[in-house]
C-alpha atoms as a PDB file:
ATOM      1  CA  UNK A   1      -6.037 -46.353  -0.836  1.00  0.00           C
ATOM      2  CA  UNK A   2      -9.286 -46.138   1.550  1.00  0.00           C
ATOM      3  CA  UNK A   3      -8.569 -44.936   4.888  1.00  0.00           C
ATOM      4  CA  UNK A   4      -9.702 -46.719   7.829  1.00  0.00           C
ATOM      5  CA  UNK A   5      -9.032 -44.022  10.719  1.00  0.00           C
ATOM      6  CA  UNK A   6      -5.796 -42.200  11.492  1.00  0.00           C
ATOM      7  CA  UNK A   7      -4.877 -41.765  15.301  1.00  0.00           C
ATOM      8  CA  UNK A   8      -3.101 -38.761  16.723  1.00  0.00           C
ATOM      9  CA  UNK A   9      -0.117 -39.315  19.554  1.00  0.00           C
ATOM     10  CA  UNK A  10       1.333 -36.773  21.659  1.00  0.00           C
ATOM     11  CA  UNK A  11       5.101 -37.675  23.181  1.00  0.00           C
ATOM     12  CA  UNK A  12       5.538 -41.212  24.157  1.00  0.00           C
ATOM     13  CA  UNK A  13       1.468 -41.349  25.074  1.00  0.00           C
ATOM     14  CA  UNK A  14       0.382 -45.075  24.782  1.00  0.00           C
ATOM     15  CA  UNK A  15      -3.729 -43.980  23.982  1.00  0.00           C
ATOM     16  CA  UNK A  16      -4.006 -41.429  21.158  1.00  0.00           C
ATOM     17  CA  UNK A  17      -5.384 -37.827  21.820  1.00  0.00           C
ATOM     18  CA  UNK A  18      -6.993 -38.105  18.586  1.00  0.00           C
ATOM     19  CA  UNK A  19      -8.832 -40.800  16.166  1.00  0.00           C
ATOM     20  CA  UNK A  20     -10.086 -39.122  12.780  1.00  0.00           C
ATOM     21  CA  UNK A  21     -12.460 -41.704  10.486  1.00  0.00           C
ATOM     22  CA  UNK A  22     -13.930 -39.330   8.050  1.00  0.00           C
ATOM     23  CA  UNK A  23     -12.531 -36.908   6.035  1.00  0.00           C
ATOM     24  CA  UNK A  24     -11.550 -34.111   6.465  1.00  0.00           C
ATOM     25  CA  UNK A  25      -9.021 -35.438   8.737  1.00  0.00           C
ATOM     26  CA  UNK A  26      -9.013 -31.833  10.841  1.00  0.00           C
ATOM     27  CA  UNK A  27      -5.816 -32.452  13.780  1.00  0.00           C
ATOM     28  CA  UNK A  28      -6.252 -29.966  16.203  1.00  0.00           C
ATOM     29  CA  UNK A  29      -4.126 -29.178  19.518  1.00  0.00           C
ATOM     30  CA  UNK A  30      -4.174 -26.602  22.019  1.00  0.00           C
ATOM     31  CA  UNK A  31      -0.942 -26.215  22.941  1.00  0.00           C
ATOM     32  CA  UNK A  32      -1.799 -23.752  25.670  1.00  0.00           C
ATOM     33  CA  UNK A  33      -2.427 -27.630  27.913  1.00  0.00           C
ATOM     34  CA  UNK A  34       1.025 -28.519  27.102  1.00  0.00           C
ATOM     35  CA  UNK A  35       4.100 -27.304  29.174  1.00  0.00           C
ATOM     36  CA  UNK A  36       6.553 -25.304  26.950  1.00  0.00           C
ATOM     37  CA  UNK A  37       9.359 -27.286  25.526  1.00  0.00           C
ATOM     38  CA  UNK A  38      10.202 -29.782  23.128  1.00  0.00           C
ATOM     39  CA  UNK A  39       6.691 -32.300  21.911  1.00  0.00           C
ATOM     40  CA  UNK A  40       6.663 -35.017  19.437  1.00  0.00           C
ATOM     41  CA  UNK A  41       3.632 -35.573  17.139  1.00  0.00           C
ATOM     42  CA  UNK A  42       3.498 -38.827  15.746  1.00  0.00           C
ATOM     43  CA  UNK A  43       0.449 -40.145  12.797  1.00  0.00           C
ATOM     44  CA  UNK A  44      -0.285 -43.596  12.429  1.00  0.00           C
ATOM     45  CA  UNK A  45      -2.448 -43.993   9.157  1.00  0.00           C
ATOM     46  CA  UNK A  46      -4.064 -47.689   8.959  1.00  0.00           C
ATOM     47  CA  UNK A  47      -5.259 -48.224   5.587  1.00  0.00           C
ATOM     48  CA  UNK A  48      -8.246 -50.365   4.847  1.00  0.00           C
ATOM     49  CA  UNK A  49      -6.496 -52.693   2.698  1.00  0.00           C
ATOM     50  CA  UNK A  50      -4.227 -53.328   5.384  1.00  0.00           C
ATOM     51  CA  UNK A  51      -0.948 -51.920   6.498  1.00  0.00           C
ATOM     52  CA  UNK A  52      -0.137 -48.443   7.959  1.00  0.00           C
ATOM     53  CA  UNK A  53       2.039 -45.263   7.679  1.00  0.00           C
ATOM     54  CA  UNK A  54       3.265 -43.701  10.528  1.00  0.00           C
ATOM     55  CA  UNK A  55       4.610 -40.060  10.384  1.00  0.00           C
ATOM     56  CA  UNK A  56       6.123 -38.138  13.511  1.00  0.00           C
ATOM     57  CA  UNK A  57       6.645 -34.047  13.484  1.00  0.00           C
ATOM     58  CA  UNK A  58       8.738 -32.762  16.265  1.00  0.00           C
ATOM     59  CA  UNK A  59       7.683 -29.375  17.444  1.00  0.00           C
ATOM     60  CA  UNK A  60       8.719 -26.592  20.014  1.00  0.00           C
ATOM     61  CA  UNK A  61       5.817 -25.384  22.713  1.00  0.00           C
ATOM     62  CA  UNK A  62       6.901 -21.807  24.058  1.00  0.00           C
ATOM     63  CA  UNK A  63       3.357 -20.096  25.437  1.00  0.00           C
ATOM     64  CA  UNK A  64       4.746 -18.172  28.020  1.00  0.00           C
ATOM     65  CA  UNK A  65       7.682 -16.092  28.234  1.00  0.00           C
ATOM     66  CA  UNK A  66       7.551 -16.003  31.726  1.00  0.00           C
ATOM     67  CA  UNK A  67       7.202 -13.723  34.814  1.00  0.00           C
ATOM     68  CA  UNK A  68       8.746 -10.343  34.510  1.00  0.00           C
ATOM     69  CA  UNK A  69       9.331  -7.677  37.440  1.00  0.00           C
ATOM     70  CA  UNK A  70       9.638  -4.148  36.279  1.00  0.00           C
ATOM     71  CA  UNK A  71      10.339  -1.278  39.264  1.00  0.00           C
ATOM     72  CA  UNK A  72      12.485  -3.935  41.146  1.00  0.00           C
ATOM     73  CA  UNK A  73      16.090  -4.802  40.774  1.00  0.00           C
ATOM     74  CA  UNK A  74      17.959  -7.636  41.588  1.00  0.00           C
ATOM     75  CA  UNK A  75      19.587  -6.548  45.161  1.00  0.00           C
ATOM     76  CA  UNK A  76      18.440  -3.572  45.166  1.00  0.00           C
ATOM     77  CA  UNK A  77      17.999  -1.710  48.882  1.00  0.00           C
ATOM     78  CA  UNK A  78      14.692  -0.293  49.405  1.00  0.00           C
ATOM     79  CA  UNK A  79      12.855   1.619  52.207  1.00  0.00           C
ATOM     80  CA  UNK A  80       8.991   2.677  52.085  1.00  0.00           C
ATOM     81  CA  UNK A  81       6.279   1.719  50.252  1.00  0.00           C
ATOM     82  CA  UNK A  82       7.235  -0.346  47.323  1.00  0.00           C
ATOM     83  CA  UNK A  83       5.656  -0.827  43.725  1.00  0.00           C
ATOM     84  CA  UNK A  84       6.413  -2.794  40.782  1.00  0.00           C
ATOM     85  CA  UNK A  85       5.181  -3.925  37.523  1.00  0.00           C
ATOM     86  CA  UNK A  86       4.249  -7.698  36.822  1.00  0.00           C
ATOM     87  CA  UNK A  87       4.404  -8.328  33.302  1.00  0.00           C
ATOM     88  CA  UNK A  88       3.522 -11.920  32.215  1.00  0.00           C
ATOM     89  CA  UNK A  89       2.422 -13.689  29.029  1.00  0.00           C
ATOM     90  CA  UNK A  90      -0.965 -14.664  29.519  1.00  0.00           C
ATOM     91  CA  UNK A  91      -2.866 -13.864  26.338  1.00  0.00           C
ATOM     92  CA  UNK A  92      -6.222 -13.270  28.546  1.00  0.00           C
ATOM     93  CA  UNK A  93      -4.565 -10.276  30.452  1.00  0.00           C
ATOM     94  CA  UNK A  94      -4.768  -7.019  28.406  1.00  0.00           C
ATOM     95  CA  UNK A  95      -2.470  -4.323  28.343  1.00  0.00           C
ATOM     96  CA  UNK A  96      -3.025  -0.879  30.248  1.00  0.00           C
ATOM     97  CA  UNK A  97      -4.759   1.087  27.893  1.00  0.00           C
ATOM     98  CA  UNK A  98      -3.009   3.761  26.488  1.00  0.00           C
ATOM     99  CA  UNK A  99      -3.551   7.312  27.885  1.00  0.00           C
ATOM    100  CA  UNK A 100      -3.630   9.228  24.281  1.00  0.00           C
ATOM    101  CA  UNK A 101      -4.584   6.304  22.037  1.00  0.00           C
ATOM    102  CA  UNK A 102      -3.119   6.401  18.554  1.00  0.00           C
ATOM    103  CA  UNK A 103      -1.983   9.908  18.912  1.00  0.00           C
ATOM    104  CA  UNK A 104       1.687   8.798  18.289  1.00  0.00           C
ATOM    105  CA  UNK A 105       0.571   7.082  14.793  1.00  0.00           C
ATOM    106  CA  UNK A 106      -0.974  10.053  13.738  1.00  0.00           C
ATOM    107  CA  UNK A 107       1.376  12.184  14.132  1.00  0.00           C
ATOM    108  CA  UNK A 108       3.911   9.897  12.413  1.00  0.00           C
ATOM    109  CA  UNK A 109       1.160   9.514   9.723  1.00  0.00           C
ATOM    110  CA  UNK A 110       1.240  13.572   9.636  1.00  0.00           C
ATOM    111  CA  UNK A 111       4.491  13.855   9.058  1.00  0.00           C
ATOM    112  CA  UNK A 112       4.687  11.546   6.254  1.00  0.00           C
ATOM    113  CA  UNK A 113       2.130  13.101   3.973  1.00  0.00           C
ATOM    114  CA  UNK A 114       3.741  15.847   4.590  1.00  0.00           C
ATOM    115  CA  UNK A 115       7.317  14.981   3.432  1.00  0.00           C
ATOM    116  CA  UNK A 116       5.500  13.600   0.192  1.00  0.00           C
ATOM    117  CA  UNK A 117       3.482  16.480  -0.502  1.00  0.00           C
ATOM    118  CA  UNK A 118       7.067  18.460  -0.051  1.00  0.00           C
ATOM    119  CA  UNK A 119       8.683  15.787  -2.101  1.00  0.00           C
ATOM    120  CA  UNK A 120       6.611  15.655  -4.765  1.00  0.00           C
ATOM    121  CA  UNK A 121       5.934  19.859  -4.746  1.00  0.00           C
ATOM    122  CA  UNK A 122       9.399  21.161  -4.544  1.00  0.00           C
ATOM    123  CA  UNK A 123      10.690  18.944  -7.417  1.00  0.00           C
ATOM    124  CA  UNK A 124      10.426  18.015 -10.791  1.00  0.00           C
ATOM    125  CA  UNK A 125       9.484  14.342 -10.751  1.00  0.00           C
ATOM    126  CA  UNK A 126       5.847  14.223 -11.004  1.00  0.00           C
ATOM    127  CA  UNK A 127       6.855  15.849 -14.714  1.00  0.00           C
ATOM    128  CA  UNK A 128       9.724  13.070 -15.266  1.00  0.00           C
ATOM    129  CA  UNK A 129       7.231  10.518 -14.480  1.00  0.00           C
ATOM    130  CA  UNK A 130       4.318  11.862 -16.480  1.00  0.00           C
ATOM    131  CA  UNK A 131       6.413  11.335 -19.611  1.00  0.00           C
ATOM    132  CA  UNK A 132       7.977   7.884 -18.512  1.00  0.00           C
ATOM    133  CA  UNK A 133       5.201   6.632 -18.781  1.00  0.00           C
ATOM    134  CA  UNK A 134       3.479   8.376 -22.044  1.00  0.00           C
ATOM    135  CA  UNK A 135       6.452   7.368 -23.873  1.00  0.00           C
ATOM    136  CA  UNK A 136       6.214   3.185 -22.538  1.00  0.00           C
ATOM    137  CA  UNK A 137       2.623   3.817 -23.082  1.00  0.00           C
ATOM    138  CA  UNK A 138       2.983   4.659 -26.874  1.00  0.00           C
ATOM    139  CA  UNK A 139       5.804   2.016 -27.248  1.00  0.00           C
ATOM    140  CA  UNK A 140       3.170  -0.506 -26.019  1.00  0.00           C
ATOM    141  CA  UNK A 141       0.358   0.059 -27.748  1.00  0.00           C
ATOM    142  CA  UNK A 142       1.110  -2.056 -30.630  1.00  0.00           C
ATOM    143  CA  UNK A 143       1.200  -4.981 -28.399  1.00  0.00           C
ATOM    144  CA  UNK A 144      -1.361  -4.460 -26.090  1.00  0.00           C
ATOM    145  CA  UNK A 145      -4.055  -7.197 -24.901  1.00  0.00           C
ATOM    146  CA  UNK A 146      -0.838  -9.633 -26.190  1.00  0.00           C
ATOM    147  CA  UNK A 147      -0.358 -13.268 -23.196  1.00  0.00           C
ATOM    148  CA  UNK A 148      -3.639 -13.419 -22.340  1.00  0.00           C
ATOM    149  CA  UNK A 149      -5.386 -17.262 -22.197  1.00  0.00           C
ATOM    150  CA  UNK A 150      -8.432 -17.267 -23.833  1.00  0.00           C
ATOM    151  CA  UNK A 151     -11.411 -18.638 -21.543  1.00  0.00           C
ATOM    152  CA  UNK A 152     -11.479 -21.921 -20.865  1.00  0.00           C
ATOM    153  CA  UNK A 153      -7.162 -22.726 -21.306  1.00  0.00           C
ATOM    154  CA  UNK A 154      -4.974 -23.442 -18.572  1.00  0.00           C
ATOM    155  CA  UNK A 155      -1.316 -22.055 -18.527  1.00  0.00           C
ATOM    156  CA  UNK A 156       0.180 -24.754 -20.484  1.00  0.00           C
ATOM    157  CA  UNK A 157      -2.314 -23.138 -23.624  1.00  0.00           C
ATOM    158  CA  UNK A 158      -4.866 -26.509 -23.748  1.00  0.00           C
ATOM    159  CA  UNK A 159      -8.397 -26.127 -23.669  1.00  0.00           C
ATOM    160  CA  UNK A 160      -9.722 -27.519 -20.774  1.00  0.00           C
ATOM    161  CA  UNK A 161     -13.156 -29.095 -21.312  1.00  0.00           C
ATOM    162  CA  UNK A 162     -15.879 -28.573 -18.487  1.00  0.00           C
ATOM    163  CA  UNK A 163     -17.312 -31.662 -19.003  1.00  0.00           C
ATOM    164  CA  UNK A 164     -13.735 -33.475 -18.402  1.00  0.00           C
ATOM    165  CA  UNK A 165     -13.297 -31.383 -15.336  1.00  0.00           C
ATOM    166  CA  UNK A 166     -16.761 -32.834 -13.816  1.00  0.00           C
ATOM    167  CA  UNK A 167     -15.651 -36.399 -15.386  1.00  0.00           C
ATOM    168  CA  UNK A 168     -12.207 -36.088 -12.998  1.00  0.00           C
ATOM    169  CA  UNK A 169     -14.052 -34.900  -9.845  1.00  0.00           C
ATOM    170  CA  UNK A 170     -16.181 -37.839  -9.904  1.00  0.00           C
ATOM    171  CA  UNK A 171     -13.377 -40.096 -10.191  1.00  0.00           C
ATOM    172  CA  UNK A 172     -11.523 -37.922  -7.570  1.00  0.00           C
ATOM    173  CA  UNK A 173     -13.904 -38.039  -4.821  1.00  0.00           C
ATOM    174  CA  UNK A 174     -14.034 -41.910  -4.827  1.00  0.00           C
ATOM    175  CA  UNK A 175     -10.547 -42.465  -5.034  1.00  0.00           C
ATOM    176  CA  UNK A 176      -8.253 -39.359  -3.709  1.00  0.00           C
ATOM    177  CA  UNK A 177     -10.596 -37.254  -1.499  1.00  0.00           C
ATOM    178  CA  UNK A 178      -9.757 -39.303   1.458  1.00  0.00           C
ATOM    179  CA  UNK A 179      -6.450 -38.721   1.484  1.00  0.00           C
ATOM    180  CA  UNK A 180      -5.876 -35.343  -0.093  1.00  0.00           C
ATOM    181  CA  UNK A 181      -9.273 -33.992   1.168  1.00  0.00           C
ATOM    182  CA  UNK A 182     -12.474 -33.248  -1.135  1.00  0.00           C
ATOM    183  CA  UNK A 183     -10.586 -29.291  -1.000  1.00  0.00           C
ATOM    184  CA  UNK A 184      -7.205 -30.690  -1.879  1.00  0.00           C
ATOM    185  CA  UNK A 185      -5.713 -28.972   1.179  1.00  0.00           C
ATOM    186  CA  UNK A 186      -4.057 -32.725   2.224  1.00  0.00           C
ATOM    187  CA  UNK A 187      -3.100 -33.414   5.652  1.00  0.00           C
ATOM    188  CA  UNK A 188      -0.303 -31.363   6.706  1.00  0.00           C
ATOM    189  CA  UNK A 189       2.482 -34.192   7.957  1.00  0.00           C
ATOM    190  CA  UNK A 190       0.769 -37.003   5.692  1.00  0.00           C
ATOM    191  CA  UNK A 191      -0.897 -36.174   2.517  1.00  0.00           C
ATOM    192  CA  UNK A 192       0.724 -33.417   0.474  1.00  0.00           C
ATOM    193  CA  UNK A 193      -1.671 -30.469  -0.631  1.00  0.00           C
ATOM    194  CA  UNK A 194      -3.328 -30.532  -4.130  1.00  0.00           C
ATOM    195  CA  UNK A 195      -3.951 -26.618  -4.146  1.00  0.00           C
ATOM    196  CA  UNK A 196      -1.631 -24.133  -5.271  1.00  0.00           C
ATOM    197  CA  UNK A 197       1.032 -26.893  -6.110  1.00  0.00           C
ATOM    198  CA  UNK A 198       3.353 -25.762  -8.678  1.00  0.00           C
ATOM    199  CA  UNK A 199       4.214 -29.904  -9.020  1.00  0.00           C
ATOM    200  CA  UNK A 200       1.107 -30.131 -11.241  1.00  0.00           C
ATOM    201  CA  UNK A 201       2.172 -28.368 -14.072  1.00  0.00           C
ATOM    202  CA  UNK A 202       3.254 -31.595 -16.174  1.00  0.00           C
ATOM    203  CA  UNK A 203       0.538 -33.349 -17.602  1.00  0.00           C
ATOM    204  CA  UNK A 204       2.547 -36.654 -18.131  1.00  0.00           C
ATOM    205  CA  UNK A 205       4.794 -36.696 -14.754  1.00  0.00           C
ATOM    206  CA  UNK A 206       0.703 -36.175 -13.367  1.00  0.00           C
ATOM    207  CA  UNK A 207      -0.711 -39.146 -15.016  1.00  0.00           C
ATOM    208  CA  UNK A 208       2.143 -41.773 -14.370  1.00  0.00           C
ATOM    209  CA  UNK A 209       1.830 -40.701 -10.393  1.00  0.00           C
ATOM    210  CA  UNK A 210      -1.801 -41.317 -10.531  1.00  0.00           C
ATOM    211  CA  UNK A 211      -1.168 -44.717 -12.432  1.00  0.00           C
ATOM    212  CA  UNK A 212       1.905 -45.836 -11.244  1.00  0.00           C
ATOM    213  CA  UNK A 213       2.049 -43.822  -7.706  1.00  0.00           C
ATOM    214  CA  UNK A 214       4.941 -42.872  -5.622  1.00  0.00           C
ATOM    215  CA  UNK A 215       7.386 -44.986  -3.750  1.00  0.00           C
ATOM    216  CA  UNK A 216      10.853 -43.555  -2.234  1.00  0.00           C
ATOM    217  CA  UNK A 217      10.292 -40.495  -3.453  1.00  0.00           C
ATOM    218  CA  UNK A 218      10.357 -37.220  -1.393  1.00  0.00           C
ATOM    219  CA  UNK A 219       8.399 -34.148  -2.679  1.00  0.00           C
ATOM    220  CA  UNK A 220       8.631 -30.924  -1.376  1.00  0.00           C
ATOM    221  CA  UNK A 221       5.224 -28.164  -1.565  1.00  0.00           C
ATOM    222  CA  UNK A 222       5.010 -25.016   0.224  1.00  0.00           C
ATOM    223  CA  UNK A 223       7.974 -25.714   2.363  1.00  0.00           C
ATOM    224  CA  UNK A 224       7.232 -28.996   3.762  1.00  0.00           C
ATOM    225  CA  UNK A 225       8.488 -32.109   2.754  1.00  0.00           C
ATOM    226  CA  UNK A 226       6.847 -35.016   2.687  1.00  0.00           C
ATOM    227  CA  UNK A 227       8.151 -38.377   1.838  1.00  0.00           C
ATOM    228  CA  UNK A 228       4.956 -41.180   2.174  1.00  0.00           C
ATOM    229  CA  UNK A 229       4.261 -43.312  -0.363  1.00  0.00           C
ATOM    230  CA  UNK A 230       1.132 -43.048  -2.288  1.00  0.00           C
ATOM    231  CA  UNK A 231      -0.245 -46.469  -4.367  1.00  0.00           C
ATOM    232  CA  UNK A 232      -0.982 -46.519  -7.737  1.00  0.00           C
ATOM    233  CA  UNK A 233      -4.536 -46.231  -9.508  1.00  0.00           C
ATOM    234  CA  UNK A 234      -3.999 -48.288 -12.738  1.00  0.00           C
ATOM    235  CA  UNK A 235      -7.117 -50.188 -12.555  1.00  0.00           C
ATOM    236  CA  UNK A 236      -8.461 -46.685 -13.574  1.00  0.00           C
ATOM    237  CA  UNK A 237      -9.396 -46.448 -17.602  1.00  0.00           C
ATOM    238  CA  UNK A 238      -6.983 -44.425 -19.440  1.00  0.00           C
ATOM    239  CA  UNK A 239     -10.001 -41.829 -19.975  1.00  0.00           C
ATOM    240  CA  UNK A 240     -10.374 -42.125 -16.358  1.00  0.00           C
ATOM    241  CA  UNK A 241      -6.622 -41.121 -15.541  1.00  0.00           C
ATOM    242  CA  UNK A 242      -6.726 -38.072 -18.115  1.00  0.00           C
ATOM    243  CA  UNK A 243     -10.063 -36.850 -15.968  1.00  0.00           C
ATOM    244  CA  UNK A 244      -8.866 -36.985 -13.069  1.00  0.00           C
ATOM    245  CA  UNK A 245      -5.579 -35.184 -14.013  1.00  0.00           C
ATOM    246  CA  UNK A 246      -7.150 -32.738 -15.857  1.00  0.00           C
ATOM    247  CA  UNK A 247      -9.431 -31.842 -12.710  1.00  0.00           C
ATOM    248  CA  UNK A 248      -6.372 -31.870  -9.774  1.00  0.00           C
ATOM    249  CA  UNK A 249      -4.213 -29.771 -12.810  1.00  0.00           C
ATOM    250  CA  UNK A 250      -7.439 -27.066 -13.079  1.00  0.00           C
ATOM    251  CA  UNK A 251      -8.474 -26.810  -9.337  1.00  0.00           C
ATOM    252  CA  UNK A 252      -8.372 -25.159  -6.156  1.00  0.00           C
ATOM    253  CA  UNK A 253      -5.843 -22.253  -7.364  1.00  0.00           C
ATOM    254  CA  UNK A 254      -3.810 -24.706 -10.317  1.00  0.00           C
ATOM    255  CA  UNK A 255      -4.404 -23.555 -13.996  1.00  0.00           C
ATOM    256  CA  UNK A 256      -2.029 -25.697 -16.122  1.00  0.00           C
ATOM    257  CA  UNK A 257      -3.911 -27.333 -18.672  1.00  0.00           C
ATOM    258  CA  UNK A 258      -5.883 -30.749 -19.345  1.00  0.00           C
ATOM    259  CA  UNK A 259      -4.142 -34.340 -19.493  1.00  0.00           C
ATOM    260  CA  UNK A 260      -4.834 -36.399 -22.401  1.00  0.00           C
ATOM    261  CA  UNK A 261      -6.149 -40.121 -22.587  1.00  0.00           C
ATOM    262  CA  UNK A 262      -2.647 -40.735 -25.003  1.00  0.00           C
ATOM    263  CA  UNK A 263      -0.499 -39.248 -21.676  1.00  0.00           C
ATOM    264  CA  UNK A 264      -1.986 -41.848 -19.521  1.00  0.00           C
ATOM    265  CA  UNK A 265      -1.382 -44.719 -22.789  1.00  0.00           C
ATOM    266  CA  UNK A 266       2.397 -43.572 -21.980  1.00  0.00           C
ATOM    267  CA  UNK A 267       2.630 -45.272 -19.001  1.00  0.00           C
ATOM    268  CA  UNK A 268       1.038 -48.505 -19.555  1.00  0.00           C
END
């Protein structure tokens, strides 16, 4: 469904921080304005065909470790001139340069060729190894060039058509780009990610979610969960559906095959 704008809260703020009306919906916070601690993050979607979603992500702020004294104890009697150390985390102040730069990485880097040059001189495995692998080497031969797709399949085997592909992006744009983005990145919080999404690799369980959509259902990609519902496109053709599936199956990192116009007949 078309999105109208989506509006960004911080906390229990009454005006949002944030109001995104084109894609790609790009949410970005420095956290270096906040105070350290706990923060809530709440989305509110409105959808042009009414209604809205609303998705909060709580979130820990720690910037600063705080102030620490080094040359100065707690209690401690002292007479003179005194001098200590303050050590804070501000990113923008640098660390004292080091007085022999990298010299202690080089000479651990020294020492380990070194050990490995010994390793390998003094013993007999470079020979061991030499005939590992001339004997897997013969034993493979027979088989070799053997699991490789042939151009144009996916890794369910299918051909995958190039002019299907362009077919689905068309249809993609107009109808899923605004939520999932035209990249198929999503919106981290909202929209689950397109790319790289193992979830992709059934052609039929692809096409009912694009006809039927998703309600109550929580999915789970690249360690986030999300759990909003997503309407269905079955005003789409059945050629349509198979296009569109085909391209989200074949794109942005997925390789698993085309959809067929009898997958999308399935769920009629």
């Amino acid at each position: 469904m078309p999105i109208e704008r989506i509006e960004v809260y911080l906390n229990d703020a009454s005006e949002p921080v944030q109001v995104l009306k084109d894609p790609p919906f790009k949410v970005k916070i420095d956290t270096r304005s906040l105070p350290d601690g706990e923060h809530t993050l709440r989305i509110v979607t409105y959808h042009k065909g009414g209604g809205r979603e609303v998705q909060e992500k709580h979130f820990k702020v720690k910037n600063l470790p705080g102030v620490m004294l080094q040359g100065l104890e707690d209690g401690k009697e002292v007479s003179g001139d005194l001098e200590m150390t303050v050590r804070i985390g501000d990113p923008n102040i640098k660390p004292p340069r080091e007085r022999f730069p990298g010299l202690a990485a080089a000479a651990v880097t020294v020492l380990l060729l070194l050990g490995i040059w010994g390793f390998f001189a003094l013993t007999a495995v470079p020979d061991t190894i030499v005939e590992e692998v001339s004997k897997n080497a013969a034993a493979g031969g027979a088989g070799h060039g053997e699991g490789t797709a042939g151009a144009g399949e996916g890794a369910t085997g299918g051909a995958v058509s190039a002019e299907l592909i362009k077919q689905g992006e068309g249809v993609y744009q107009a109808n899923c780009a605004g939520c999932h983005q035209a990249n198929g990145a999503g919106l981290p919080g909202a929209f689950p990610p397109l790319a790289n999404n193992p979830n992709l690799s059934d052609a039929k369980y692809v096409t009912e979610v694009v006809i039927k959509g998703l309600q109550g259902k929580t999915i789970e990609v690249g360690g986030q969960t999300y759990t909003g519902a997503m309407p269905g496109f079955a005003q789409l053709s059945d050629e349509e559906v198979a296009a569109v599936a085909t391209y989200v199956m074949n794109s942005w990192g997925n390789s698993f095959g085309p959809a067929t116009v009898e997958d999308a007949k399935a769920h009629r």
